[in-house]
C-alpha atoms as a PDB file:
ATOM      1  CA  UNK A   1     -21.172  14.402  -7.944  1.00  0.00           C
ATOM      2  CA  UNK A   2     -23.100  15.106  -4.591  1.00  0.00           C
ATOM      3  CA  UNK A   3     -21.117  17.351  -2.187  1.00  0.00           C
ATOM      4  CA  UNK A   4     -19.709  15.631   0.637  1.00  0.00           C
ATOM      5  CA  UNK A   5     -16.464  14.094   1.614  1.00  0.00           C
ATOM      6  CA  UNK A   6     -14.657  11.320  -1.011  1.00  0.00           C
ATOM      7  CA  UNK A   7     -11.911   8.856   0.093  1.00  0.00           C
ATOM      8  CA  UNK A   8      -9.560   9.143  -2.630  1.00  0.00           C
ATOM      9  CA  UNK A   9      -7.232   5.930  -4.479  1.00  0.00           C
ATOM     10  CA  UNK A  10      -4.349   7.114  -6.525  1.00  0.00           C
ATOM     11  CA  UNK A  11      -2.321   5.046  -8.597  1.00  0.00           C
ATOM     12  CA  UNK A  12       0.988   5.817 -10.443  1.00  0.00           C
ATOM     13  CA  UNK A  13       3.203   3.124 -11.798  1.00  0.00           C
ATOM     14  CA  UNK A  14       5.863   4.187  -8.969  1.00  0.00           C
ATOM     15  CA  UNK A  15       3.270   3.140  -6.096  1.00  0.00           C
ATOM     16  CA  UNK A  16      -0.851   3.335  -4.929  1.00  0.00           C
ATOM     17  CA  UNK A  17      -1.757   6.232  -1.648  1.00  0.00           C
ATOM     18  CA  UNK A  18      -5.267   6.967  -0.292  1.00  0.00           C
ATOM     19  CA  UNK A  19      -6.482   9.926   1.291  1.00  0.00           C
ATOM     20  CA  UNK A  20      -9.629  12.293   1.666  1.00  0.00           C
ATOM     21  CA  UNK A  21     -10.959  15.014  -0.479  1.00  0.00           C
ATOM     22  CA  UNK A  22     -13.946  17.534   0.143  1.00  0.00           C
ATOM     23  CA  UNK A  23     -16.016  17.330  -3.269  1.00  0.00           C
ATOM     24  CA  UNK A  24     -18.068  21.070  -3.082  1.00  0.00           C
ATOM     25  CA  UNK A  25     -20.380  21.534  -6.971  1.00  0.00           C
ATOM     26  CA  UNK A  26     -19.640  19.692 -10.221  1.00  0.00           C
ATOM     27  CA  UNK A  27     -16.135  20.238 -11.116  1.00  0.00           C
ATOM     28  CA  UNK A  28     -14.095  17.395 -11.853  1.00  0.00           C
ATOM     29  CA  UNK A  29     -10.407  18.921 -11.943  1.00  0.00           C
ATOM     30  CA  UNK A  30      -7.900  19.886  -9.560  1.00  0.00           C
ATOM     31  CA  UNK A  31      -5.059  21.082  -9.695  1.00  0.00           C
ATOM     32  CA  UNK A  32      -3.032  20.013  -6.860  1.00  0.00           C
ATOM     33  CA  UNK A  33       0.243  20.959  -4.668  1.00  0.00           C
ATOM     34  CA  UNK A  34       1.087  18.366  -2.615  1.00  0.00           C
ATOM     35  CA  UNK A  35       3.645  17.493  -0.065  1.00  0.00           C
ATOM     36  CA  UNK A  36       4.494  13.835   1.381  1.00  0.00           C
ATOM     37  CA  UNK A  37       2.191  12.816   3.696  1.00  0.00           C
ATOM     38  CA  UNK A  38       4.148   9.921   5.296  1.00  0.00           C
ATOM     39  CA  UNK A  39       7.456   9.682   6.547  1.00  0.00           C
ATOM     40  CA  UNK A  40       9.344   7.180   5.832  1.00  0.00           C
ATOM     41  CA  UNK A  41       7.190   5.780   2.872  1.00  0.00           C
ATOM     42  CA  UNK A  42       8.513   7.113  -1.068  1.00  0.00           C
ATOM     43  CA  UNK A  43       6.008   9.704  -2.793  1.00  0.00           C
ATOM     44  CA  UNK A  44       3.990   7.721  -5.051  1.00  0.00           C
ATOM     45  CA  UNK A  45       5.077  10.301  -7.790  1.00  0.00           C
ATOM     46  CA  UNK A  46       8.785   9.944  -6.574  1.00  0.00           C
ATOM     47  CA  UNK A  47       9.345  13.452  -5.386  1.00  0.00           C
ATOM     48  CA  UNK A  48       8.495  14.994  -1.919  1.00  0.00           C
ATOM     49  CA  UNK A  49       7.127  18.281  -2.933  1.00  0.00           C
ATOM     50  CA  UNK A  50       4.749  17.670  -6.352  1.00  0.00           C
ATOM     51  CA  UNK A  51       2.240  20.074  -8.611  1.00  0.00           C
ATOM     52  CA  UNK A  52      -0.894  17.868  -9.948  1.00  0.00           C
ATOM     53  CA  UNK A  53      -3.319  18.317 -12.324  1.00  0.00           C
ATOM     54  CA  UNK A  54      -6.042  15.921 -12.878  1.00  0.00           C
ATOM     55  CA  UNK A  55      -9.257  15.759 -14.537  1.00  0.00           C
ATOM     56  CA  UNK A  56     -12.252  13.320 -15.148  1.00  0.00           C
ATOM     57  CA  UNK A  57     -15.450  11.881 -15.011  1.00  0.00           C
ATOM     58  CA  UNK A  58     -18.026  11.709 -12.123  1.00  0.00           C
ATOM     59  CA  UNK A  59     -21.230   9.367 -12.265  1.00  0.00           C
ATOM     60  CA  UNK A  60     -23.057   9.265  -9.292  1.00  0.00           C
ATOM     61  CA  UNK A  61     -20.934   8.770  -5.932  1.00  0.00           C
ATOM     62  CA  UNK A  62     -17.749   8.055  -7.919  1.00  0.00           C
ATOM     63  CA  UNK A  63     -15.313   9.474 -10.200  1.00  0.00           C
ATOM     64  CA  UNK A  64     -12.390   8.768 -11.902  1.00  0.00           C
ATOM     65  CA  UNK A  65      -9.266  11.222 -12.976  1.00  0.00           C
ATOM     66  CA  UNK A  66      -6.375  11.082 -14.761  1.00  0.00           C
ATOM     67  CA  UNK A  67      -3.787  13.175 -14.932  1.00  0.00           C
ATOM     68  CA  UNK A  68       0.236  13.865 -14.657  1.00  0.00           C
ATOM     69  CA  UNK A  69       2.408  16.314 -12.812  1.00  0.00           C
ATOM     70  CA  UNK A  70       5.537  18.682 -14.484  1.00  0.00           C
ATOM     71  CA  UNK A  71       7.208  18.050 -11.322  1.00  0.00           C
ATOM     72  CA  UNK A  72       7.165  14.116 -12.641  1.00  0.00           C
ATOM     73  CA  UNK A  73       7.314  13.942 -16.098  1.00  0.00           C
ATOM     74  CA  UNK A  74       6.405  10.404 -17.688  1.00  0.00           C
ATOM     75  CA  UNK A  75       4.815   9.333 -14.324  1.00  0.00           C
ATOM     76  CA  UNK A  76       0.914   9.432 -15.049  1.00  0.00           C
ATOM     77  CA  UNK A  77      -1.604   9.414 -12.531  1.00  0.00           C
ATOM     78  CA  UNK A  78      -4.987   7.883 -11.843  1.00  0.00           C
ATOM     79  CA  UNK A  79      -7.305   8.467  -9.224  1.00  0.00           C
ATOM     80  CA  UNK A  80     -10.621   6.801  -7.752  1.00  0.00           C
ATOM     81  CA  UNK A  81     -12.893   9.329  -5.492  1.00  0.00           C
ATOM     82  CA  UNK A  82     -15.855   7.161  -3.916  1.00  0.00           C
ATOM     83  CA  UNK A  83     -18.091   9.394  -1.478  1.00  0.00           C
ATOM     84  CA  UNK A  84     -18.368   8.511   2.054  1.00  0.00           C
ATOM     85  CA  UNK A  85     -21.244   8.271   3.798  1.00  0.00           C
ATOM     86  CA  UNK A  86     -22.498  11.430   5.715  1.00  0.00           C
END
């Protein structure tokens, strides 16, 4: 993956969120802490406060993760990062 900033998809079967993320060498994994973003819409994970950990596969401007979070067992998680441009 190029360096640069990624808008990021996320699907779980509880809901689908967007946001950013700031892609910085050739890791694809994270491990995540995350609080809700938006009031008065349900955490796509169906907790407020959640731990992620996702991992994947980048080719090109693009990658795709999977992964799950202890704070939501059962609930897996996808994600789509496409880079925007500079």
């Amino acid at each position: 993956m190029k360096d640069g900033l990624y808008k990021v998809v996320f699907q779980t079967p509880l809901g689908q969120g967007s946001g950013i993320y700031i892609q910085t060498g050739d890791a694809v994994t994270a491990d995540v802490r995350v609080d809700r973003h938006t009031p008065g819409i349900a955490s796509v994970l169906g907790n407020d406060k959640v731990h992620i950990q996702v991992a994947g596969t980048a080719a090109g401007d693009a990658a795709q993760l999977n992964g799950s979070s202890p704070d939501a067992p059962g609930v897996s998680f996808r994600a789509l990062l496409t880079r925007l441009p500079d």
